[in-house]
Protein backbone atom coordinates (compact mmCIF):
# COMPACT_ATOMS: atom_id res chain seq x y z
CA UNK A 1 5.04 39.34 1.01
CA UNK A 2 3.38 36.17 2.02
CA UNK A 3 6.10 33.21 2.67
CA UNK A 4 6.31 30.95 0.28
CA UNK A 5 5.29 27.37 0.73
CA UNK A 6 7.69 24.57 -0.86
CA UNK A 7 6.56 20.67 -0.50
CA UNK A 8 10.01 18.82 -0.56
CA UNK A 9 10.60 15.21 -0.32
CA UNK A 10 8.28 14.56 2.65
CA UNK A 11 6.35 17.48 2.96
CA UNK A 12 6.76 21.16 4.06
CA UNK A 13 8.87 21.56 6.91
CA UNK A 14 9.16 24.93 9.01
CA UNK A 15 10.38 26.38 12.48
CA UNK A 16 6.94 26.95 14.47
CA UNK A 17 5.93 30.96 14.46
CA UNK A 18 8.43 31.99 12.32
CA UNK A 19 7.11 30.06 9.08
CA UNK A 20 4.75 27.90 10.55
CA UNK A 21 1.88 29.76 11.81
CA UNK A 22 -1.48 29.93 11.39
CA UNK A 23 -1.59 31.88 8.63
CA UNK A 24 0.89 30.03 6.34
CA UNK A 25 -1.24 26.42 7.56
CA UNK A 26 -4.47 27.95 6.48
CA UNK A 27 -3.15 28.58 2.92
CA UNK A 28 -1.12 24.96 2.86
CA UNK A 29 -4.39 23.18 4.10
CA UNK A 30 -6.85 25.72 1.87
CA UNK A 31 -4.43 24.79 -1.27
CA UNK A 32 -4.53 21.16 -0.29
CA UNK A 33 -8.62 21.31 -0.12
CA UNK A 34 -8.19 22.77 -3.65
CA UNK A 35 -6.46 19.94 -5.19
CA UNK A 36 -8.79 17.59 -3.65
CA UNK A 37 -11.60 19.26 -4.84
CA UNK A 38 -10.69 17.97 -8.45
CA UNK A 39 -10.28 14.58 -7.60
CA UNK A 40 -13.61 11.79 -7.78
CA UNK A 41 -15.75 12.29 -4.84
CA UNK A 42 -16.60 12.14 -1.86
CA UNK A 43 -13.76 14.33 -0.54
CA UNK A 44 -12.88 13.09 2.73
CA UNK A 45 -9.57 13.25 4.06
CA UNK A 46 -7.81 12.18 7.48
CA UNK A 47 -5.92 14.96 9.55
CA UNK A 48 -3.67 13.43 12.22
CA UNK A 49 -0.66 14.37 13.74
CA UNK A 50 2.74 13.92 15.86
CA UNK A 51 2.81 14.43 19.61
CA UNK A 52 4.78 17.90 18.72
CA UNK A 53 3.38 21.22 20.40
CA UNK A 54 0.31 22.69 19.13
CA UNK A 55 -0.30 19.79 16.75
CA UNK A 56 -4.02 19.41 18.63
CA UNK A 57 -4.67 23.11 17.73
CA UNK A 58 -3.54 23.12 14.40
CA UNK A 59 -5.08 19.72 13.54
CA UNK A 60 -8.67 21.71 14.74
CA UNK A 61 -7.51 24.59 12.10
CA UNK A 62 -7.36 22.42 9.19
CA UNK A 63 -10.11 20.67 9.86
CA UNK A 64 -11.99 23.72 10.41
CA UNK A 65 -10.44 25.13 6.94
CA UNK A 66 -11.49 21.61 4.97
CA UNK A 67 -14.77 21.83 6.44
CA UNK A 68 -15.74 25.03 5.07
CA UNK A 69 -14.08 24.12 1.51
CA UNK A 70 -16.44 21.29 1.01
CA UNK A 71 -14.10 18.36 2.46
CA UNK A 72 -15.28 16.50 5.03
CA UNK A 73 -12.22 16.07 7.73
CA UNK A 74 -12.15 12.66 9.55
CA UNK A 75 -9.60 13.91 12.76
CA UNK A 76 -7.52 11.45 14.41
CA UNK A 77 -7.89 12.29 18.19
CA UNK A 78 -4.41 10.95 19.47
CA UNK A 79 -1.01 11.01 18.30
CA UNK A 80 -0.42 8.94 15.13
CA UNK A 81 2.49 6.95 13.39
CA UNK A 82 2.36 8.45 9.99
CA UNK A 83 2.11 4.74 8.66
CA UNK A 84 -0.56 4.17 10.38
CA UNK A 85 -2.15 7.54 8.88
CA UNK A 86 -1.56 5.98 5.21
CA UNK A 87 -3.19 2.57 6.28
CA UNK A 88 -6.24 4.31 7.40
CA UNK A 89 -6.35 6.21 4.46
CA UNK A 90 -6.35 3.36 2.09
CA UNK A 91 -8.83 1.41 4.53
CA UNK A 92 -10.83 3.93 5.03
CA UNK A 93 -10.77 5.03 1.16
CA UNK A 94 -10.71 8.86 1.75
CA UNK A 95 -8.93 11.54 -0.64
CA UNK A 96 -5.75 11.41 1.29
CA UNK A 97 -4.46 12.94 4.39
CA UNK A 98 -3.13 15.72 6.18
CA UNK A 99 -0.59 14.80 8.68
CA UNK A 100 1.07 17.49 11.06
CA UNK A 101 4.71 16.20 11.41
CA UNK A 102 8.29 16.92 10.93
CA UNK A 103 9.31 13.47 11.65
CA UNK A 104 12.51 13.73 13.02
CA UNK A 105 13.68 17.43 12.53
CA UNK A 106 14.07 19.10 15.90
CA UNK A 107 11.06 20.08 18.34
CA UNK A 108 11.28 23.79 17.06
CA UNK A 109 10.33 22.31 13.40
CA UNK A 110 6.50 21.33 12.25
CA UNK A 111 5.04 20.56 8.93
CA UNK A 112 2.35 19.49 7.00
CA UNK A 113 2.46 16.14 5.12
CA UNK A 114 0.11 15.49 2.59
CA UNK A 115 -0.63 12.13 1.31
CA UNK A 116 -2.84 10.76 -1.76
CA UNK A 117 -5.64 8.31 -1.88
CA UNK A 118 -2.96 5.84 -2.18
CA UNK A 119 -1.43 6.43 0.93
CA UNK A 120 1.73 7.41 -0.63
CA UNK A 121 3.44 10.83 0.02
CA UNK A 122 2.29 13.37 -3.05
CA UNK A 123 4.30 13.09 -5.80
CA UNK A 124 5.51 16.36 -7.24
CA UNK A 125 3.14 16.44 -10.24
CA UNK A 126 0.39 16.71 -7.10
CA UNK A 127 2.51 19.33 -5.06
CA UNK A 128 2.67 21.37 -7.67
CA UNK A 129 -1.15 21.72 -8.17
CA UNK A 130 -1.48 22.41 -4.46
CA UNK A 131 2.12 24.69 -4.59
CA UNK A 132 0.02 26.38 -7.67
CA UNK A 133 -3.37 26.44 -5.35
CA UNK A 134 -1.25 28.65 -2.72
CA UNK A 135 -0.22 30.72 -4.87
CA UNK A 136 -3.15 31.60 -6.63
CA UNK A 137 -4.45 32.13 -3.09
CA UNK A 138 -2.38 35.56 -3.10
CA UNK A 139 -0.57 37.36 -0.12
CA UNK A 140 -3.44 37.87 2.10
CA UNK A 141 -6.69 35.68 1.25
CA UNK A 142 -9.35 35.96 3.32
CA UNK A 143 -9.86 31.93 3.47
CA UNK A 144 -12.89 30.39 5.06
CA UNK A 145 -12.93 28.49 7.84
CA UNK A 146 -15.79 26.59 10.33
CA UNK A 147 -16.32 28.87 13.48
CA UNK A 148 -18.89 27.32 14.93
CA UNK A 149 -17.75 27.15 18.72
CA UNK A 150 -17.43 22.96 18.96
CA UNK A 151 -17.76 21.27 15.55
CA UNK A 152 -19.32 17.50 15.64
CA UNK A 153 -16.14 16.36 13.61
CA UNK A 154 -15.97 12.92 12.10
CA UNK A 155 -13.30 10.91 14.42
CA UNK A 156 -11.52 7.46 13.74
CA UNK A 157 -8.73 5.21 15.44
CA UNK A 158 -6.30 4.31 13.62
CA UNK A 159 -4.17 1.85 15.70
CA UNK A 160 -6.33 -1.34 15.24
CA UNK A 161 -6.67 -1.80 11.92
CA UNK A 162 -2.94 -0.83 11.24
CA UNK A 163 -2.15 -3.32 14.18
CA UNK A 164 -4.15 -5.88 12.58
CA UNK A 165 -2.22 -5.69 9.39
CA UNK A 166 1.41 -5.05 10.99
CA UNK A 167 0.25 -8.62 12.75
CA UNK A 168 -0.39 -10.37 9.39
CA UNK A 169 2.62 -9.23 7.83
CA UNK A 170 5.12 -10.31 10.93
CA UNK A 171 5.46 -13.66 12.64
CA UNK A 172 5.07 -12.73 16.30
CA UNK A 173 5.17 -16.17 17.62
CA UNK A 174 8.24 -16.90 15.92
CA UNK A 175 10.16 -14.11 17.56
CA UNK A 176 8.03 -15.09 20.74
CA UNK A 177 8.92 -18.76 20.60
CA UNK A 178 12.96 -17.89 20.12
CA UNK A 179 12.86 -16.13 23.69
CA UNK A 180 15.13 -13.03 22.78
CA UNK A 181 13.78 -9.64 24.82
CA UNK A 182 13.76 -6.49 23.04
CA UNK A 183 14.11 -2.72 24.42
CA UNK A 184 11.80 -0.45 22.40
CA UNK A 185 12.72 3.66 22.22
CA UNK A 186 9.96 5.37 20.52
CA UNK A 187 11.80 8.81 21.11
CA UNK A 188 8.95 10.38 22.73
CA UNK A 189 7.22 10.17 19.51
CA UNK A 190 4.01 9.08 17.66
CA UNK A 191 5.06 5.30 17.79
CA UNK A 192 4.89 4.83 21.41
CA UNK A 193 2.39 1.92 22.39
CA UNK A 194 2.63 0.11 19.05
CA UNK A 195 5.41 -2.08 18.50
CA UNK A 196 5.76 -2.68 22.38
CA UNK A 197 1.90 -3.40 22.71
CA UNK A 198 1.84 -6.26 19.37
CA UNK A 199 5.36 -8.09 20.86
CA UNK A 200 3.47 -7.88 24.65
CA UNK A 201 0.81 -9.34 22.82
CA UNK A 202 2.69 -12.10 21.33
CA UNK A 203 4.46 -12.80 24.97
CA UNK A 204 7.62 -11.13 23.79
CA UNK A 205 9.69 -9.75 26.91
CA UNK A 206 10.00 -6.07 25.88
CA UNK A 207 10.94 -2.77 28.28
CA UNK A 208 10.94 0.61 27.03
CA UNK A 209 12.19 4.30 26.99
CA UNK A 210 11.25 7.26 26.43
CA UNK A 211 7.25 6.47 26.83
CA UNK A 212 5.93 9.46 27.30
CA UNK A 213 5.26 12.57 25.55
CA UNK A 214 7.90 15.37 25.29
CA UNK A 215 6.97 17.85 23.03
CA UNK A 216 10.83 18.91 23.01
CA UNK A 217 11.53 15.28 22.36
CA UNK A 218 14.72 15.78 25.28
CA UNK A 219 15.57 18.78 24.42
CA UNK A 220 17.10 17.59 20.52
CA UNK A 221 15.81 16.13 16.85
CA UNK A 222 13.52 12.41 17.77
CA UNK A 223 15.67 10.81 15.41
CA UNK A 224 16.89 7.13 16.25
CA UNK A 225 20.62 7.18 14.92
CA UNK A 226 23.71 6.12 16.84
CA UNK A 227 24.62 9.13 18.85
CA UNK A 228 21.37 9.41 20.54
CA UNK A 229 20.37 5.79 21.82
CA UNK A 230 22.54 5.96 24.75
CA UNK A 231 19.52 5.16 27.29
CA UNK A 232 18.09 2.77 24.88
CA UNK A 233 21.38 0.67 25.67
CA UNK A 234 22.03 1.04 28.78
CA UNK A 235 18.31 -0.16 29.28
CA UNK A 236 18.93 -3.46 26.93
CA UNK A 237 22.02 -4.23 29.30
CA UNK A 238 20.48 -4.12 32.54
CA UNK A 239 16.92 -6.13 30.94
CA UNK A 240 19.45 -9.15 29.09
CA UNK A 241 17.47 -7.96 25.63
CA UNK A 242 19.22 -8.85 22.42
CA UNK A 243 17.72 -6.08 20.63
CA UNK A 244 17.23 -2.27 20.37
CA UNK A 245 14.14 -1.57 18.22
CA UNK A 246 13.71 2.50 17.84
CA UNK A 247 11.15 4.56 15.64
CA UNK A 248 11.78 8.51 15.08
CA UNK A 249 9.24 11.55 15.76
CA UNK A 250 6.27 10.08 13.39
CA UNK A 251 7.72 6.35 13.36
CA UNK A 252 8.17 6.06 9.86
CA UNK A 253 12.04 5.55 10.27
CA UNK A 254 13.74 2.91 12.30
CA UNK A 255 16.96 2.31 14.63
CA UNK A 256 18.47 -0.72 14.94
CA UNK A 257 21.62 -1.69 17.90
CA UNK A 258 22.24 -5.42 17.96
CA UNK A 259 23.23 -7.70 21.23
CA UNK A 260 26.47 -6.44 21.31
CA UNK A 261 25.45 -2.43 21.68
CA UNK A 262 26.71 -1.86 17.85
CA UNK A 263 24.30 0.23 15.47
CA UNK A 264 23.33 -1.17 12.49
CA UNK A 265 23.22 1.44 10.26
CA UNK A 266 20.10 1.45 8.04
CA UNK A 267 21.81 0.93 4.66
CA UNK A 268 22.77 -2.58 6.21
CA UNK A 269 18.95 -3.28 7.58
CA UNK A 270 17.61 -2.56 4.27
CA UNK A 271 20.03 -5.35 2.67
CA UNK A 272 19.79 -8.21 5.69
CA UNK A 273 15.87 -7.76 5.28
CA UNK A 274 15.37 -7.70 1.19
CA UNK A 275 17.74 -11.16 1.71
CA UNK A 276 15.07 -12.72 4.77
CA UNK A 277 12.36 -11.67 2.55
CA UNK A 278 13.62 -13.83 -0.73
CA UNK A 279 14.93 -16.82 1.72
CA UNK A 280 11.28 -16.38 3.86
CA UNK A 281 8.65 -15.53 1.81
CA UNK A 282 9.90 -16.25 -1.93
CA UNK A 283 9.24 -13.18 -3.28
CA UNK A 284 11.13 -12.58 -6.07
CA UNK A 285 9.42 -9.73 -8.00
CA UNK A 286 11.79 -7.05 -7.05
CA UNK A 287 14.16 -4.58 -4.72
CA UNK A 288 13.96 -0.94 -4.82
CA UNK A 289 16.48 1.69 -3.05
CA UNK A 290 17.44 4.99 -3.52
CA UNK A 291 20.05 6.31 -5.63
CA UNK A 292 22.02 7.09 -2.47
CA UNK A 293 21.50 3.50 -0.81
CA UNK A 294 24.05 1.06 -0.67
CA UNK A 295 25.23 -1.41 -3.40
CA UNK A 296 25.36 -4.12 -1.43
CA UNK A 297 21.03 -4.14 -2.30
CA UNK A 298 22.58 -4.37 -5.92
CA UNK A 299 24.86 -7.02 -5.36
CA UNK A 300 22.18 -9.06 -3.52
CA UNK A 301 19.68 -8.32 -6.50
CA UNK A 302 22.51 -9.92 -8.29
CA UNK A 303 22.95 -12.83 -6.39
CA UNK A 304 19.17 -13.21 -6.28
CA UNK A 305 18.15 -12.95 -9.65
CA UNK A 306 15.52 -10.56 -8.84
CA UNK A 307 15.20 -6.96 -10.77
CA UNK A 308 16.28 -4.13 -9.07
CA UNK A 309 15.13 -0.20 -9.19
CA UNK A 310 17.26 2.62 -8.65
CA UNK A 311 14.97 5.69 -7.60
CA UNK A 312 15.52 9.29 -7.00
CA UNK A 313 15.91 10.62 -3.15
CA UNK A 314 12.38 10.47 -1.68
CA UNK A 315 10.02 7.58 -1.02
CA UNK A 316 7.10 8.63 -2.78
CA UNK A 317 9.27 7.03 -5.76
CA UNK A 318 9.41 3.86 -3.87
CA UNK A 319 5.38 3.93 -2.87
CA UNK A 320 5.23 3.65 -6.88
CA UNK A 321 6.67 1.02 -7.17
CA UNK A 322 4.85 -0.74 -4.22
CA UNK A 323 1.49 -0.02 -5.54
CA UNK A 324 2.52 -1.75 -8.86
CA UNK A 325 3.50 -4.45 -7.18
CA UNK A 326 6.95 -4.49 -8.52
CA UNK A 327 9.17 -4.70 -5.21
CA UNK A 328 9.30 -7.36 -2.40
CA UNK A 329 11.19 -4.19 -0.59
CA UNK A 330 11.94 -0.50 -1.20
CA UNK A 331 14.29 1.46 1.11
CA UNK A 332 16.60 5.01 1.19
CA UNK A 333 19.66 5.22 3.22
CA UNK A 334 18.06 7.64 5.73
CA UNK A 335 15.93 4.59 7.80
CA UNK A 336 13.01 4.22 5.66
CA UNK A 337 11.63 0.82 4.36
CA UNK A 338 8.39 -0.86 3.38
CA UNK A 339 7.17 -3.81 2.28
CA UNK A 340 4.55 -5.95 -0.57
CA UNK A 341 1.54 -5.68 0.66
CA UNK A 342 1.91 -2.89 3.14
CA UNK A 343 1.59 0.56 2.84
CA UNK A 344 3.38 3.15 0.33
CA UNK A 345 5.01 5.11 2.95
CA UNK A 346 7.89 4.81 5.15
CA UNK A 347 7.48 2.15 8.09
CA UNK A 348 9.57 2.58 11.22
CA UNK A 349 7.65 0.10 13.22
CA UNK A 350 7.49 -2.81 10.59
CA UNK A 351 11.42 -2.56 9.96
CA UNK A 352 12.27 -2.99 14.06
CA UNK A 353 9.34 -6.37 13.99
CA UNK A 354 11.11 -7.67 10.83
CA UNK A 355 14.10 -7.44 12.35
CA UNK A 356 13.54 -8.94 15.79
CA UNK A 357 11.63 -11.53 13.53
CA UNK A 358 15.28 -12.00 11.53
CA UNK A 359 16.80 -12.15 14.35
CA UNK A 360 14.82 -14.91 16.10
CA UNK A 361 14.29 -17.27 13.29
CA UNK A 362 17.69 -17.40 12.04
CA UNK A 363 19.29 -17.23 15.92
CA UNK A 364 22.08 -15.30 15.12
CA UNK A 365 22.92 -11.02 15.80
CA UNK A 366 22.78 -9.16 13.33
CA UNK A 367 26.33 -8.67 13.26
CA UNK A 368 27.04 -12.20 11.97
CA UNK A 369 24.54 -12.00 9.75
CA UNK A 370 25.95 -9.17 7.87
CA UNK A 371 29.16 -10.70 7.97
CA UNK A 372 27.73 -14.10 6.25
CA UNK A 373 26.33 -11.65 3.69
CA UNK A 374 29.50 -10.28 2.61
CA UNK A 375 30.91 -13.75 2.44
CA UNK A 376 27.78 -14.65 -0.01
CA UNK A 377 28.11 -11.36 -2.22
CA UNK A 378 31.30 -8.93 -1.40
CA UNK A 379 31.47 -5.98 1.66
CA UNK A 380 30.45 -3.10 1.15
CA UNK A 381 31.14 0.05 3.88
CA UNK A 382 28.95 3.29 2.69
CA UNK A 383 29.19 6.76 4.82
CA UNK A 384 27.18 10.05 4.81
CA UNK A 385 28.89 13.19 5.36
CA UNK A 386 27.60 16.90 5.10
CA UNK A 387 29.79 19.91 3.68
CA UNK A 388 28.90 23.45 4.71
CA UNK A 389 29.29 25.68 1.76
CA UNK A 390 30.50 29.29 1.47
CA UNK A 391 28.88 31.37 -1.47
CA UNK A 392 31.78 30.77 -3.41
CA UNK A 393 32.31 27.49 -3.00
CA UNK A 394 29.08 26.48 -3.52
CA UNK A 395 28.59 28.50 -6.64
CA UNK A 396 32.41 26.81 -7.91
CA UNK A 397 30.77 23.64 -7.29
CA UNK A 398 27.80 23.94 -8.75
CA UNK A 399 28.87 24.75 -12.37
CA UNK A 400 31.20 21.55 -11.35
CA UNK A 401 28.08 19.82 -11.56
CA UNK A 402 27.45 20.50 -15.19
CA UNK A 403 30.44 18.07 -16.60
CA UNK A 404 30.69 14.71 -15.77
CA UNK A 405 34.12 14.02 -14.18
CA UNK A 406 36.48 11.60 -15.21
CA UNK A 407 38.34 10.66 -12.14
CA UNK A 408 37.95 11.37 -8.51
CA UNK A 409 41.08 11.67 -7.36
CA UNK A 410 43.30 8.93 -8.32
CA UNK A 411 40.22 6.29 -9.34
CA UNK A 412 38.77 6.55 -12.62
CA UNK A 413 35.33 6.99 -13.18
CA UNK A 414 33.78 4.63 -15.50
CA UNK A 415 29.70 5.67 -15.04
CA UNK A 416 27.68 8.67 -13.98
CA UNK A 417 24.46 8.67 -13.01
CA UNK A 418 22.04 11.33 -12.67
CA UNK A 419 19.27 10.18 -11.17
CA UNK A 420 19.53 12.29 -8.22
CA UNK A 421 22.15 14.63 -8.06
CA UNK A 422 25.35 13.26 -9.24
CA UNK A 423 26.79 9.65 -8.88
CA UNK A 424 29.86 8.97 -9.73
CA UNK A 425 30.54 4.87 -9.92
CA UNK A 426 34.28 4.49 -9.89
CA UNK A 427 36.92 1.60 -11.21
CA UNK A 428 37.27 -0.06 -7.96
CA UNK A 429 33.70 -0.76 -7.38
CA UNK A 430 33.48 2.33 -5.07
CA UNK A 431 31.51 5.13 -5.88
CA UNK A 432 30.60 8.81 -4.60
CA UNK A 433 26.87 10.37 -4.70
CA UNK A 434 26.59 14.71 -4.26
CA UNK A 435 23.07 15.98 -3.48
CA UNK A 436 23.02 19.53 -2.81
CA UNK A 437 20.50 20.64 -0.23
CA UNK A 438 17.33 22.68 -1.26
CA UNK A 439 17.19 24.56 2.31
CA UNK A 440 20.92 25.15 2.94
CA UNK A 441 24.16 25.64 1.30
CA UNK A 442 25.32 22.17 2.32
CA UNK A 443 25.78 19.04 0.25
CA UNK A 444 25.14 15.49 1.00
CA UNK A 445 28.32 13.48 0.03
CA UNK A 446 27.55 9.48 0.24
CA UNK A 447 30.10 7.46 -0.33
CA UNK A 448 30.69 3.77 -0.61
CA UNK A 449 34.37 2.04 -0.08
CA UNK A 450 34.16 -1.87 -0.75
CA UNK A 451 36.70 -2.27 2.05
CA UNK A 452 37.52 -0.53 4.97
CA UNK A 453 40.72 0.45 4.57
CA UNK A 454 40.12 2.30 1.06
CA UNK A 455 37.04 4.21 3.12
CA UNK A 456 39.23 7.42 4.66
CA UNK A 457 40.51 8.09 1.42
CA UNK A 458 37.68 7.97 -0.65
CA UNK A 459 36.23 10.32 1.44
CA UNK A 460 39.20 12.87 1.04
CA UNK A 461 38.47 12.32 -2.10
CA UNK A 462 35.16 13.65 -2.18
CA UNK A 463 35.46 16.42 0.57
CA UNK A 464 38.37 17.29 -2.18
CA UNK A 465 36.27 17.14 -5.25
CA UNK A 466 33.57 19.63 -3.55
CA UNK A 467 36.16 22.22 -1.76
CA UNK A 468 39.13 22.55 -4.35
C-alpha cells in the first residue's frame, strides 16, 4: 500500500528513502500540478530548494513531473532561503512554489513545501485538494514525467530582488552608523551569503560560521536554538561583536544571543520587535501571534492600543493576516516572524536585521531592553516542554481533553481556549497551552509563569495534569 502523504503545518516532512523517495515525490509534486491546474492561468510555478542531499536531483524530478502535466517549472539553480522562494513567487507572479526543505528537522529528514500564488504556505482547504489529488492518484500510477535527456528549463535568481526588498524594509546605515559588529551562523543552511552580504554592504563589521555547505548540517537538526550556538559565541567573543544573528536549515527561523552570550528566546524577539515597530514606524494596525506565543505580545497590544490576533499553530494563519493588511507583525513561539509589507511566510533573515537594527538605534542589549519592557507592561517568563506518551497515557489524556478543567493544580482556571489544542488561562495571570503531536505520541506543554519563581511549579503542574 502506497504511503500516505500528510501536508502538516509547513509542509510534508519525511526521513529520505524510507518515505521520501522518488516515488512518494512524484505523486506529492503530480498532486500539486493537479491543484494548480484549476487555478487561472498560466501555470508556472518555482521549484527551489535547501542545500540538503539530493535536493538538486529531486528539484530535476519535479520539474520534470510539472513539465509533462502542463506547468511550466521556473528552477532555482542554487540553494534558496524559503523567504526568498515566496518573494519570487509574488514578483514573479507564478502559481506558487515547490520548495524541497525540512527547515530545521535533522539532515536524515526532507520535504516538500508548497506555497500559493500568495507566497504564503497552503492553507489546509488547498492541502486537502492536493492530499485528495494523491489519493485519487492510487497505489501505483504510472505518472508522466519529461525524459528528454537535458531539458532547456526556465531558470531565475532569486537573491536580488529579495535583497532589494529586505534593503527597503531595514535601515542598514543605521545599524552601520552605530558601529556594533555582528557574527552571523547560517547553520550550513540556505541563508548563507544573505544577511552577511546586505550588512557587508552597508559597512557593517560582520564574521561568520558555518559558511559552507554540510548536507549533514554537523552531524544534528540546522536549527538555531540555545544549545547549539556554541561556535557562534565563541566566534562573537574573539571578533568584539555585540550580536549573534542565526537563521535555521531554509532561513525562515531566527536565533538571537545578545552581547553578553545570553539567548534571547524567540517569544521575547517577537515582543521587543512588534514594540520598535509601533515606536519606529507608527504602525498601529495590528499584532498577530500564535495561540502558543507569549502574553507579553498581549500585554504590549494593550499598552499600545493596537488590535491583536490570536491564531492557531502554523503561519499560514499569520500570512492571512499579512496579506489583509491587518498586522504590523505576526510571529509563533518556534522563531518565526514577518512583517507589513513583506512576505507571508516565515523570515529568519529579516528578524536577525531588525534586530541588529533595534539594537543599534536604541544603543542598548537586548537584555535591558526586555527588562525596560517589563517595567512598561509586567514580566512574563514562558517555557516549552515535550512529554513522551505511553499508549495509555496518551489515550487517558486524550479523553482529558474533552472537558474543560477547572483548576490546574492549586490555580483556578478562569478561561479556556481552543484555538489550538487546549489553553488553559489561569487566576494568576499564568496560563498552560497542550498540543498533542500529529507524528508522535508526545505533547507540547507551553507554559507561561508571570514571575520566575512561580515558573517550576507551574510546570509540575502541567507535567501533572498530562501524567496523573
Amino acid at each position: 500500500m502506497a504511503t500516505t502523504i500528510k501536508f502538516g503545518t509547513s509542509g510534508w516532512r519525511s526521513i529520505v528513502a524510507d518515505e521520501f523517495t522518488i516515488a512518494n515525490i512524484r505523486r506529492a509534486v503530480a498532486g500539486i500540478a493537479a491543484y494548480v491546474k484549476t487555478q487561472p492561468a498560466p501555470h508556472r510555478v518555482l521549484v527551489g530548494r535547501d542545500p540538503r542531499f539530493l535536493g538538486e536531483s529531486f528539484v530535476d524530478e519535479a520539474a520534470r513531473i510539472l513539465a509533462a502535466a502542463g506547468v511550466t517549472p521556473i528552477v532555482i539553480p542554487d540553494a534558496a532561503p524559503t523567504p526568498a522562494i515566496s518573494h519570487a513567487v509574488r514578483t514573479l507572479k507564478t502559481s506558487g512554489s515547490i520548495n524541497f526543505t525540512a527547515s530545521h528537522n535533522p539532515p536524515e529528514y526532507n520535504g516538500i513545501k508548497f506555497s500559493t500564488a500568495d507566497g504564503a504556505p497552503a492553507l489546509p482547504e488547498v492541502t486537502k485538494q492536493i492530499e485528495a489529488a494523491i489519493v485519487a492518484l492510487g497505489d501505483n500510477p504510472t505518472i508522466p514525467r519529461l525524459n528528454d535527456e537535458k531539458p532547456n528549463f526556465e531558470t531565475t535568481d532569486v537573491k536580488p530582488a529579495y535583497l532589494a526588498r529586505i534593503a527597503e524594509l531595514v535601515d542598514l546605515k543605521a545599524i552601520a552608523a552605530s558601529g556594533i559588529k555582528i557574527v552571523f551562523d547560517p547553520f550550513w543552511g540556505a541563508g548563507r551569503g544573505y544577511s552577511c552580504h546586505l550588512l557587508r554592504s552597508a559597512g557593517v563589521p560582520v564574521e561568520t560560521v558555518h559558511d559552507y555547505r554540510d548536507v549533514l548540517f554537523g552531524g544534528h537538526a540546522p536549527e538555531p536554538d540555545d544549545h547549539l550556538l556554541a561556535d557562534a559565541k565563541t566566534k562573537m567573543h574573539e571578533f568584539g561583536a555585540s550580536l549573534v544573528i542565526a537563521t535555521d536549515g531554509d532561513a525562515d527561523r531566527f536565533g538571537i544571543v545578545d552581547s553578553n552570550s545570553t539567548f534571547i528566546q524567540p517569544n521575547y524577539i517577537i515582543a521587543l520587535l512588534f514594540d520598535y515597530l509601533v515606536e519606529t514606524r507608527g504602525w498601529r494596525n495590528g499584532v498577530a501571534k500564535s495561540v502558543a506565543t507569549t502574553n507579553l505580545v498581549n500585554a504590549l497590544a494593550d499598552h499600545h492600543k493596537v488590535p491583536i490576533y490570536e491564531t492557531p499553530v502554523g503561519f499560514k494563519y499569520i500570512g492571512e493576516l499579512i496579506n489583509q493588511d491587518k498586522i504590523a507583525i505576526g510571529g509563533e513561539e518556534s522563531a518565526g516572524l514577518t512583517i507589513r509589507g513583506h512576505v507571508p511566510e516565515k523570515d529568519g533573515i529579516i528578524a536577525g536585521l531588525l534586530v541588529a537594527e533595534m539594537v543599534a538605534r536604541r544603543g542598548k542589549s537586548l537584555t535591558d531592553q526586555l527588562e525596560e519592557l517589563f517595567d512598561k507592561v509586567g514580566s512574563f517568563y514562558p517555557v516549552r516542554e515535550n512529554f513522551h506518551l505511553t499508549p495509555e497515557i496518551k489515550a487517558r489524556f486524550t479523553e482529558k481533553l474533552k472537558t474543560d478543567p477547572t483548576a490546574l493544580g492549586d490555580r483556578k482556571v478562569v478561561s479556556v481556549v481552543r484555538t489550538d489544542g487546549l489553553k488553559l488561562i489561569l487566576d494568576d495571570g499564568s496560563w498552560v497551552c497542550y498540543r498533542l503531536s500529529g507524528t508522535e505520541p508526545v505533547v507540547r506543554a507551553y507554559t507561561e509563569a508571570r514571575n520566575q519563581a512561580e515558573m517550576s511549579d507551574l510546570s509540575a503542574a502541567a507535567k501533572h495534569f498530562v501524567l496523573s
